[in-house]
Protein backbone atom coordinates (compact mmCIF):
# COMPACT_ATOMS: atom_id res chain seq x y z
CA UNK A 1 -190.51 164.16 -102.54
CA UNK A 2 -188.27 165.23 -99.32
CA UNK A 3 -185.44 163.18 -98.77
CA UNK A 4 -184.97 161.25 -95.68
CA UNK A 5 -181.76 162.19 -93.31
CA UNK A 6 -178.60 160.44 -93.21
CA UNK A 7 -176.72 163.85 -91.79
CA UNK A 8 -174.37 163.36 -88.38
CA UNK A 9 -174.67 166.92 -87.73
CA UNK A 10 -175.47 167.42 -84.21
CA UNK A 11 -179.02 169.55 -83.60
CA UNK A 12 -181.05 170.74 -80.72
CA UNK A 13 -184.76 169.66 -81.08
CA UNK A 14 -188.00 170.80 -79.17
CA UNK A 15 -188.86 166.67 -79.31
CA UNK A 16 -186.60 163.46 -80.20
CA UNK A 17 -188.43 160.55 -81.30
CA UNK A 18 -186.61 157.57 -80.73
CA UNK A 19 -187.69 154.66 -83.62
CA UNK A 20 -188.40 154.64 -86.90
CA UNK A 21 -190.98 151.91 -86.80
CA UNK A 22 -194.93 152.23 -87.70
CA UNK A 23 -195.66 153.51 -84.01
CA UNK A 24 -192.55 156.04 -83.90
CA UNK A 25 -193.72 157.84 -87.62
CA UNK A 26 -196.87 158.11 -86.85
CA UNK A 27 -196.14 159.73 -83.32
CA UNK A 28 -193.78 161.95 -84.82
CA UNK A 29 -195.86 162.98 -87.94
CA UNK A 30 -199.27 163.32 -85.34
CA UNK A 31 -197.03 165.56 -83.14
CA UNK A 32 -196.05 167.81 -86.13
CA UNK A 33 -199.55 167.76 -87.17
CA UNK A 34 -200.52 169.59 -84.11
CA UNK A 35 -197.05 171.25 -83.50
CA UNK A 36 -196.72 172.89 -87.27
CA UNK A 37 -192.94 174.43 -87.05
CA UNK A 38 -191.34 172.48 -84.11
CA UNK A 39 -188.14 170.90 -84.39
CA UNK A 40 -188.58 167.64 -83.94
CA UNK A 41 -185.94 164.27 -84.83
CA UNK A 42 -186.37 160.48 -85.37
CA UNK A 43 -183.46 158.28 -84.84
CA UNK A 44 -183.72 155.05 -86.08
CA UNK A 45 -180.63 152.69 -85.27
CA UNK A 46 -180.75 150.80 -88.72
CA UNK A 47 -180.22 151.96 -92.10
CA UNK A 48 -183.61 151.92 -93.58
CA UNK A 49 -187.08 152.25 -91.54
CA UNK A 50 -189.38 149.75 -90.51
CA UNK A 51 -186.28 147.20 -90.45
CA UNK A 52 -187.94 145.01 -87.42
CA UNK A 53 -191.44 144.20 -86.21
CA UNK A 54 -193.15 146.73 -89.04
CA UNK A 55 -191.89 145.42 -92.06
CA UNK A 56 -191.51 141.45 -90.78
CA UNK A 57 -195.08 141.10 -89.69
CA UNK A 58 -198.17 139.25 -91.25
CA UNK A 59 -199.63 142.70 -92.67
CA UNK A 60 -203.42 141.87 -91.22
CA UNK A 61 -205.51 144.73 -90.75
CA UNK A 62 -207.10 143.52 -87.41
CA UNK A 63 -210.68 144.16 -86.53
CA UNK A 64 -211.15 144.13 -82.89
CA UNK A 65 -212.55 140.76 -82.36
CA UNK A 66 -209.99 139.21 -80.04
CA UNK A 67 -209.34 141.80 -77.33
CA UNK A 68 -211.01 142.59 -74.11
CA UNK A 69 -214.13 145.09 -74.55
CA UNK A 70 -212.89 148.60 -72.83
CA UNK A 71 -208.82 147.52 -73.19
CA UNK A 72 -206.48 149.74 -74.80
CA UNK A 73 -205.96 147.10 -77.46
CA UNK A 74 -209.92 146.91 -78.46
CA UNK A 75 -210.33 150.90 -78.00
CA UNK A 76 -207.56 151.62 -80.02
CA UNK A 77 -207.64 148.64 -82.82
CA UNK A 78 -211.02 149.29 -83.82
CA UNK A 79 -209.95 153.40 -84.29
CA UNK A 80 -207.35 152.78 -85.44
CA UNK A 81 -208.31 150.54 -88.56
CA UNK A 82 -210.74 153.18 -89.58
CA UNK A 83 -207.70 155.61 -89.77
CA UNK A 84 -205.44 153.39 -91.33
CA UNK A 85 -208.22 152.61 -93.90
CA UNK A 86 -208.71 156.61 -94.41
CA UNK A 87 -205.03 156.98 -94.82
CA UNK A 88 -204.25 154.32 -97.02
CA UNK A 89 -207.22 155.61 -99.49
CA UNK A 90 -205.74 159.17 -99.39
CA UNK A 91 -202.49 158.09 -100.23
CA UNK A 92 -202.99 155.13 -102.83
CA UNK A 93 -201.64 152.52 -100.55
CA UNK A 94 -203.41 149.13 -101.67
CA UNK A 95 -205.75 147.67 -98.90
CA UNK A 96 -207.62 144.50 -100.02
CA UNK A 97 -210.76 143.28 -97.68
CA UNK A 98 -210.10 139.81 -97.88
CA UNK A 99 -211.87 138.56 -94.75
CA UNK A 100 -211.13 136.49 -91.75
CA UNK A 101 -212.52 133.02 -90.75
CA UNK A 102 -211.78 131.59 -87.13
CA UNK A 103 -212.12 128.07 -87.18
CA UNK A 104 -212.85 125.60 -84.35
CA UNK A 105 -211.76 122.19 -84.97
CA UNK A 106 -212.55 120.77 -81.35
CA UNK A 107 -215.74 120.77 -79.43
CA UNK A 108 -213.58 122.57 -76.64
CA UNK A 109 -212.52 125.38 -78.95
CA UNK A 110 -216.81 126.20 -79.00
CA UNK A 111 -216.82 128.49 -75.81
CA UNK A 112 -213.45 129.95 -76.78
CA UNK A 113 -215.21 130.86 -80.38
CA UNK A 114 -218.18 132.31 -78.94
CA UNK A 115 -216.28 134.73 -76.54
CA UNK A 116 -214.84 136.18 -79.52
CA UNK A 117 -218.04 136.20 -81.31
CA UNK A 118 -219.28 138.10 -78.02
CA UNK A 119 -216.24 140.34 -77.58
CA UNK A 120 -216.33 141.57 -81.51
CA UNK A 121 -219.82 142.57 -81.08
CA UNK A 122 -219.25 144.19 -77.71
CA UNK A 123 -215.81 145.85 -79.49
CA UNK A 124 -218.37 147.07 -82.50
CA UNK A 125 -217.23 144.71 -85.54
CA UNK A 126 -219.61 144.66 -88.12
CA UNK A 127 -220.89 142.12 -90.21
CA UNK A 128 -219.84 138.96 -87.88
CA UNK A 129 -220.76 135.81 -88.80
CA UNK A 130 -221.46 132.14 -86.82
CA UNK A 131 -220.58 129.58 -88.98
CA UNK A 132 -221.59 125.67 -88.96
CA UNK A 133 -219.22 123.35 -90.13
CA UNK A 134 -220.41 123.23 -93.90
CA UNK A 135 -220.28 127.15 -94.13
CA UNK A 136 -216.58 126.89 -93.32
CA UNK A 137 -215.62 125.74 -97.16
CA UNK A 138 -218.26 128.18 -98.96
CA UNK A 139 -215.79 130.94 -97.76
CA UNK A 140 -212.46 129.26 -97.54
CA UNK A 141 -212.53 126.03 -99.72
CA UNK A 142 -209.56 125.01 -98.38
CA UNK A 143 -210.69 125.15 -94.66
CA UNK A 144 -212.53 122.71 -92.58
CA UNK A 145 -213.95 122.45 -88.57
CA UNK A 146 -216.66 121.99 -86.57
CA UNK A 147 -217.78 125.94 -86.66
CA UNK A 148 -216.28 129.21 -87.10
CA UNK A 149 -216.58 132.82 -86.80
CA UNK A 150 -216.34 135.00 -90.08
CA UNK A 151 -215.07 138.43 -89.83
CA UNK A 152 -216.00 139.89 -93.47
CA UNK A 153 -214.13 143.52 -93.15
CA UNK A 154 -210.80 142.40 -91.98
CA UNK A 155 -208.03 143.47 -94.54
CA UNK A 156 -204.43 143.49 -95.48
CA UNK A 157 -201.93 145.84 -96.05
CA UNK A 158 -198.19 146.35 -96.58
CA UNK A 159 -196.64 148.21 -93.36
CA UNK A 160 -193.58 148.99 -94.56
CA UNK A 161 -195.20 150.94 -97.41
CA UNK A 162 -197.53 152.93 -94.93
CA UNK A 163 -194.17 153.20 -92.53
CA UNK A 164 -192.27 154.80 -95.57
CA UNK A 165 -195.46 157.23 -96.00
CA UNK A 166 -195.57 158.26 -92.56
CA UNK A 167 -192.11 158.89 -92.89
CA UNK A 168 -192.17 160.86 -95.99
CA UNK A 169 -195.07 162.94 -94.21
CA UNK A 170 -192.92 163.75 -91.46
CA UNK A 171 -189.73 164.95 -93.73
CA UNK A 172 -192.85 166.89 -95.30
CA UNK A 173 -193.55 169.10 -92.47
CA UNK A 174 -189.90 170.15 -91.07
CA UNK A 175 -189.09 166.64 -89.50
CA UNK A 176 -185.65 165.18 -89.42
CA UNK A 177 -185.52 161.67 -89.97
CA UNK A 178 -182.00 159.96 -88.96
CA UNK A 179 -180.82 156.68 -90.17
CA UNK A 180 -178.03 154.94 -88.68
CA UNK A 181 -178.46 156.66 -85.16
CA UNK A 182 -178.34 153.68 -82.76
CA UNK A 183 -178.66 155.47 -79.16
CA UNK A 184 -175.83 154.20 -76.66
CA UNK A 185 -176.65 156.46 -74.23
CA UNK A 186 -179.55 158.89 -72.36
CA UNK A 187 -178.99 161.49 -69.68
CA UNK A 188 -180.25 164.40 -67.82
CA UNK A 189 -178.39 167.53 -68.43
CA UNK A 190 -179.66 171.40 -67.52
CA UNK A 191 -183.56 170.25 -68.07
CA UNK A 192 -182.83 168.65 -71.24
CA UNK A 193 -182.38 165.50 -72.70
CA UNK A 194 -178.83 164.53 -74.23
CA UNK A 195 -179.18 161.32 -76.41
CA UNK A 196 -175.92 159.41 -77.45
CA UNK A 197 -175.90 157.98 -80.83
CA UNK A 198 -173.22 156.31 -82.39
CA UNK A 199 -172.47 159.27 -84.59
CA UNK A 200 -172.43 161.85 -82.12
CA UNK A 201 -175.07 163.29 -79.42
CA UNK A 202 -178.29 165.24 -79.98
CA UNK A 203 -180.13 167.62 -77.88
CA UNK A 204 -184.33 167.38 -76.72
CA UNK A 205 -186.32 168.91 -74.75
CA UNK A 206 -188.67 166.55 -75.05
CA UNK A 207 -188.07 162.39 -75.55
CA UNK A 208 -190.66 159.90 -76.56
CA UNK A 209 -189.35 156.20 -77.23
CA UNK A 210 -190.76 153.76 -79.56
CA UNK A 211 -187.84 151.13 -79.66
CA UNK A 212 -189.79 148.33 -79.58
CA UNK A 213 -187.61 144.85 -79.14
CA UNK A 214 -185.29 147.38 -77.10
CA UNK A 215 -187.59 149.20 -75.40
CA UNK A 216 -186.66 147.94 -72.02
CA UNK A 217 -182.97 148.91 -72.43
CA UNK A 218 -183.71 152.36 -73.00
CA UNK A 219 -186.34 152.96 -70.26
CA UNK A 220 -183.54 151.82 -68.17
CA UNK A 221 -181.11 154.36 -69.77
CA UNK A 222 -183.91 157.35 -68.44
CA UNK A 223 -183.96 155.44 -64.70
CA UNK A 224 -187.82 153.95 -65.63
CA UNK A 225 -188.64 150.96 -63.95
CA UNK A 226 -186.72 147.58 -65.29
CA UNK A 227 -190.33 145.68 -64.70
CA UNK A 228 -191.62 144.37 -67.57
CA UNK A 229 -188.27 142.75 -69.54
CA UNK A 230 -188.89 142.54 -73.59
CA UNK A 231 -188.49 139.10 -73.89
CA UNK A 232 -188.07 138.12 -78.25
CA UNK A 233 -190.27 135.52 -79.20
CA UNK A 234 -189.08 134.59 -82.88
CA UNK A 235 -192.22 133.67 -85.30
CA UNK A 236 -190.93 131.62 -88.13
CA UNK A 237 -192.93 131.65 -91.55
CA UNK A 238 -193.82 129.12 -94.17
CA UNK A 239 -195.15 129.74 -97.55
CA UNK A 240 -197.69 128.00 -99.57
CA UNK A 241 -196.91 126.41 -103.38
CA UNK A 242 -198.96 128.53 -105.78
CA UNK A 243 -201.47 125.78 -106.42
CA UNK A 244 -202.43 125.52 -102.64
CA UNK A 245 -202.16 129.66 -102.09
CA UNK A 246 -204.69 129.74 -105.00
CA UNK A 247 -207.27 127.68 -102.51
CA UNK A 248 -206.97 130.65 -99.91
CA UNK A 249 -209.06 133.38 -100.12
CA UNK A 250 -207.93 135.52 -97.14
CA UNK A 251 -206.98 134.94 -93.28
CA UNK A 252 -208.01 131.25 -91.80
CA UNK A 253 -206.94 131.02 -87.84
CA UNK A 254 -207.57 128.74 -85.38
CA UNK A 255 -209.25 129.59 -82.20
CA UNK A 256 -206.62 130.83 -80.18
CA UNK A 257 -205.22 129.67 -76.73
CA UNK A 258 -206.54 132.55 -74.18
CA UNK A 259 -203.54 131.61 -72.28
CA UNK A 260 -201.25 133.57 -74.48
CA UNK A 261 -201.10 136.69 -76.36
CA UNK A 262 -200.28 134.82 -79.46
CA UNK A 263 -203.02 133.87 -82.32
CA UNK A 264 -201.38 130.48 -83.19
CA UNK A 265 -200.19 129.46 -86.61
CA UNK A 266 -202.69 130.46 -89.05
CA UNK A 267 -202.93 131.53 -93.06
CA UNK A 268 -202.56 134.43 -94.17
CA UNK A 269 -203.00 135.99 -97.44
CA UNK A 270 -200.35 138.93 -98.13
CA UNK A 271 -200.44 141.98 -100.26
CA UNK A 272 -198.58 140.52 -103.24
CA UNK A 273 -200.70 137.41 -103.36
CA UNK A 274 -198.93 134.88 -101.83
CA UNK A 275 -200.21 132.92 -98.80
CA UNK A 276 -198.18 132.35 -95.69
CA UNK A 277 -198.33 130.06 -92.54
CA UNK A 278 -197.56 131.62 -88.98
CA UNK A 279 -195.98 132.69 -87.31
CA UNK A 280 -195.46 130.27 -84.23
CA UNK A 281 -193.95 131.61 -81.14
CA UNK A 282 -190.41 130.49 -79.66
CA UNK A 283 -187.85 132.40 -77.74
CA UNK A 284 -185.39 133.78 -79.95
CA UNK A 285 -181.45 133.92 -78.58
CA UNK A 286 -181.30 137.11 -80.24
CA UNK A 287 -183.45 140.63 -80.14
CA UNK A 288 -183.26 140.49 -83.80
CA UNK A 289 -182.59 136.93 -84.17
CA UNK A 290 -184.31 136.12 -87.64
CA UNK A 291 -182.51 132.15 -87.82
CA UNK A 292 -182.58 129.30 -85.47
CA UNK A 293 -178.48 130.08 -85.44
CA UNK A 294 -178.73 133.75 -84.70
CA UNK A 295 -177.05 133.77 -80.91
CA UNK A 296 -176.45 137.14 -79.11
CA UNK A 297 -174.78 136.16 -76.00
CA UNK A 298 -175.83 139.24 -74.42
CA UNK A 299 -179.57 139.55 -75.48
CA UNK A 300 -180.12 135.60 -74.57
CA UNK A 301 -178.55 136.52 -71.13
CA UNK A 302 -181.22 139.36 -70.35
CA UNK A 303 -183.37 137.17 -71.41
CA UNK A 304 -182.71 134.08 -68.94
CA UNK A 305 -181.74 136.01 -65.85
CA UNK A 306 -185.40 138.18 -65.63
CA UNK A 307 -187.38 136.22 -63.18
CA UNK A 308 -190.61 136.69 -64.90
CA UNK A 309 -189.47 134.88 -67.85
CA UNK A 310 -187.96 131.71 -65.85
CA UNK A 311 -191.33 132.08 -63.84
CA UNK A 312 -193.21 131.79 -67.56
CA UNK A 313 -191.15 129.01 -68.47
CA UNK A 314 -191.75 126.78 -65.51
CA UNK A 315 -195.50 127.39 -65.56
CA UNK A 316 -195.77 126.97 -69.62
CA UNK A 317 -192.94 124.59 -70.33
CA UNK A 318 -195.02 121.62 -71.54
CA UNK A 319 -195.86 124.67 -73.95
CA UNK A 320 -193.08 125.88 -74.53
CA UNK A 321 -191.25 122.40 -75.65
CA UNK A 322 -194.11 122.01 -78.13
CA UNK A 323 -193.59 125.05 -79.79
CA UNK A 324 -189.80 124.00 -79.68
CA UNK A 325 -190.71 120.77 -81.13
CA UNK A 326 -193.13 122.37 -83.84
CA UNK A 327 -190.04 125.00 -84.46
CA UNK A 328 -187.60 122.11 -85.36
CA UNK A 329 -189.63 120.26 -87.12
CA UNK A 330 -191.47 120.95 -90.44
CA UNK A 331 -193.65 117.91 -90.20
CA UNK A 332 -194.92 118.96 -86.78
CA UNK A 333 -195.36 122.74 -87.98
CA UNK A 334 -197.31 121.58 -90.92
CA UNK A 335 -199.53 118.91 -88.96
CA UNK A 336 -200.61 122.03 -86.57
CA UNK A 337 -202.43 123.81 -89.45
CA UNK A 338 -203.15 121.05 -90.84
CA UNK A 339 -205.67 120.82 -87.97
CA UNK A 340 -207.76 123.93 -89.97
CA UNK A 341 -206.90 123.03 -93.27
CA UNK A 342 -206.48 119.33 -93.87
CA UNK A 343 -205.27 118.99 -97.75
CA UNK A 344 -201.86 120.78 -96.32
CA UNK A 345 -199.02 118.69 -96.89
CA UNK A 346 -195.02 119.10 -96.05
CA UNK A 347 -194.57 119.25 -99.90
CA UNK A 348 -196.73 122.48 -100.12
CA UNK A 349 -194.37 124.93 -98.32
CA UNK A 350 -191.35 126.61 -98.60
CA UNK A 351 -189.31 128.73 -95.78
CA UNK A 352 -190.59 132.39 -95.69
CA UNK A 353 -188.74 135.12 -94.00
CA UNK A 354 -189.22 135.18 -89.99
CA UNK A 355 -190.18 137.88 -87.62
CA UNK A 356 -189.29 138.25 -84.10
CA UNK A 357 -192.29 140.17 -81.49
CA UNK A 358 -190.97 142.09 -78.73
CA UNK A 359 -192.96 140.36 -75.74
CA UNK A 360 -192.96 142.14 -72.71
CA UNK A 361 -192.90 139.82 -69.62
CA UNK A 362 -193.26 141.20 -66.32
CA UNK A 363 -191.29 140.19 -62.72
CA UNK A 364 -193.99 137.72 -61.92
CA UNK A 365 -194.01 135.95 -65.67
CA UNK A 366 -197.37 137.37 -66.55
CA UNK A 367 -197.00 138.21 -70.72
CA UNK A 368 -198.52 141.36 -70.80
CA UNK A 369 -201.30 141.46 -73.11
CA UNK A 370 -202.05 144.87 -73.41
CA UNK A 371 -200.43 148.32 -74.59
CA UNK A 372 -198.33 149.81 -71.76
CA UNK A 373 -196.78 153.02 -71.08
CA UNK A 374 -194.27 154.68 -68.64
CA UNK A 375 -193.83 158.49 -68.25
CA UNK A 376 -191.34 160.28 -66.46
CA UNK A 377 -190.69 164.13 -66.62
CA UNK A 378 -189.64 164.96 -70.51
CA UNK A 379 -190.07 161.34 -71.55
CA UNK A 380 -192.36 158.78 -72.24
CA UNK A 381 -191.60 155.22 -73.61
CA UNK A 382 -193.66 152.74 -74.85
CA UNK A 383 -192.85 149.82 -73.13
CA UNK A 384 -195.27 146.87 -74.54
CA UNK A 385 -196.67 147.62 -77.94
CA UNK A 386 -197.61 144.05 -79.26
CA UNK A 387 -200.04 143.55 -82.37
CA UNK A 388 -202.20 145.39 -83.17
CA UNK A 389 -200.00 147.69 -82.62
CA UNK A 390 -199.63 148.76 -86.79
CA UNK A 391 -203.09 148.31 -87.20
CA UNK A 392 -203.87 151.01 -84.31
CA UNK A 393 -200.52 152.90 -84.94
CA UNK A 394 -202.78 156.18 -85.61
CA UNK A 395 -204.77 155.65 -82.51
CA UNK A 396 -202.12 155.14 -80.30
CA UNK A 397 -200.13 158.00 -81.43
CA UNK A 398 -203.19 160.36 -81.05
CA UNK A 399 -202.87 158.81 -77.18
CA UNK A 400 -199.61 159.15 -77.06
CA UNK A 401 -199.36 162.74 -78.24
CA UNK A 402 -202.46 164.09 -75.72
CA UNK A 403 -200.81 162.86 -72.90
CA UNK A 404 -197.41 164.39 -74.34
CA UNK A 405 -198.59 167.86 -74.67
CA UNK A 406 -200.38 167.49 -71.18
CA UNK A 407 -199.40 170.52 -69.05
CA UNK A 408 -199.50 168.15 -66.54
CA UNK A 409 -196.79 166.06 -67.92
CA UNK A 410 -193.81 166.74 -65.24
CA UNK A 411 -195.26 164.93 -62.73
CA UNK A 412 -193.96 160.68 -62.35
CA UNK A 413 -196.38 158.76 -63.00
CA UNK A 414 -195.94 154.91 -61.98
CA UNK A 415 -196.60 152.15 -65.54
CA UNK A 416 -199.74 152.44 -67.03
CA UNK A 417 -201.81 152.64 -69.50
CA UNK A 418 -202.44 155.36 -71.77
């Protein structure tokens, strides 16, 4: 098996790849795929890949049900499970089909539930379900509400071991993978791009950036637009006690609050069998701030001087103190899915390890719900790539990779969509 690179050895590459998450492997590994020979290099700022949102997320397969029909999320989510299904079969990477019931536990949650139920269909999920109120246990004897929605073909999966694939693929085929490259700095120099790492510089012709909860900072380094701002939302975790896992079958979510781009605290059943609740949603005071007592002084300072994000906090902060509330206190958190499953007590759960989403927020405090791209000449960074990002990371990187070998690609193009 090819090794991955820890080298400091400065090279000259026909494309850099900046992030060694889900969505920067599989870009690199689909560009080698239809570039056999190039020189192409990943730098990854941490030791190890798949160190942030890829290997600290709830490892759901998603199905398609909750996006808008003809958005980038529902085009690309619904693709891209297929592929990630295909993959994972080629390369013995366990996927269990544990199922998905949405659960309405209020009689205003009913028109909420039957837009997804409407959306899935209109996104092409199969096999979806209306259920009344004593369905709801038949399928998740643990659940209870006044209807739900069950989505039969949604699965799970461990990221980090399809991140590590991708990555071996790429090593496979030529591709230098870098570890410990944190990029300080990005310029323009004779038609090519020189990228600053903390172990020396390397040399592109071509630049595509998948830095996810840093994205921002390193449009900014290429002179993209500063609008949107990643703004860290930090989604804690609880786990269930054995006894009460064992009384989860697969995924049980509430209907969620169209409001937000966030699916609410819900159960999830993970690869190695365990069950976890979450995540919630609360601004973290670091990018990678994992505790409650993680500060950054910097990162917390970006993320209280962007306008949109004190316009989102004025406009949600009866929300917003909720979630605070809910964040600080284990009774609270518990009592919220309690709502869905009603045996749960405080007893039941233990602290799981959190996750922080890189949110991107834009000038006027919209959260932006969908994928979003910039391109510039030579570059292109993915500037919002929110779940499902892993499930479509196949998808997108096929999108990502057409418009990249566009011979059209030298002309600015203003934020978009792929």
């Amino acid at each position: 098996m090819p090794e991955l690179s820890t080298s400091h050895a400065i090279r000259s590459f026909d494309l850099v790849v900046v992030g060694a998450g889900i969505l920067g492997l599989a870009t690199a590994r689909e560009y080698l795929q239809r570039r056999p020979g190039a020189r192409l290099g990943v730098l990854e700022k941490e030791a190890r890949i798949a160190a942030h949102q890829t290997g600290r997320n709830s490892g759901v397969i998603h199905s398609g049900v909750y996006y808008t029909p003809g958005s980038l999320k529902a085009t690309l989510c619904v693709r891209g499970a297929a592929m990630l299904r295909a993959y994972c079969a080629q390369q013995d990477i366990p996927v269990v089909e544990c199922g998905k019931v949405i659960v309405a536990t209020r009689e205003a949650q009913l028109a909420r539930l039957a837009e997804l139920h409407r959306r899935g269909q209109a996104n092409g999920v199969k096999d979806l379900r209306v259920l009344r109120d004593d369905d709801i246990p038949q399928i998740e004897p643990a659940a209870a509400g006044i209807a739900g929605l069950h989505v039969p073909h949604a699965a799970i999966v461990d990221y980090g071991a399809v991140a590590r694939a991708f990555a071996q693929d790429v090593a496979r085929m030529g591709g230098d993978v870098m570890l410990g490259r944190e990029v300080r700095a990005i310029r323009r120099l004779d038609g090519r791009w020189r990228i600053e790492t903390g172990d020396g510089a390397v040399d592109a012709a071509g630049l595509i950036v998948c830095a996810g909860l840093h994205a921002d900072r390193l449009a900014l380094m290429t002179g993209a637009a500063r609008d949107p701002r990643i703004i860290p939302f930090r989604g804690d975790y609880w786990a269930l006690d054995p006894e009460q896992a064992a009384r989860v079958r697969g995924l049980v979510y509430p209907v969620p609050n169209p409001r937000f781009p966030f699916l609410g605290i819900h159960a999830t059943r993970r690869i190695d069998g365990s069950v976890w609740l979450g995540p919630n949603a609360v601004l973290a005071f670091a990018r990678e701030g994992y505790r409650v007592s993680t500060v950054r002084a910097a990162d917390l300072r970006d993320a209280l001087a962007w306008p949109g994000f004190r316009r989102l906090a004025w406009r949600y902060w009866r929300t917003g103190l909720l979630e605070m509330a809910r964040d600080l206190s284990q009774t609270l958190y518990v009592r919220e899915a309690a709502r869905y499953l009603p045996g749960l007590r405080i007893r039941h759960v233990t602290r799981a390890p959190a996750g922080v989403r890189a949110q991107a927020v834009s000038a006027d405090g919209r959260m932006i719900d969908d994928f979003v791209f910039s391109e510039e000449e030579g570059v292109l960074h993915v500037r919002n790539a929110p779940s499902p990002a892993a499930t479509s990371s196949l998808a997108i990187a096929e999108r990502i990779v057409d418009r990249f070998l566009d011979a059209g690609h030298g002309a600015v193009r203003p934020l978009t969509g792929l």
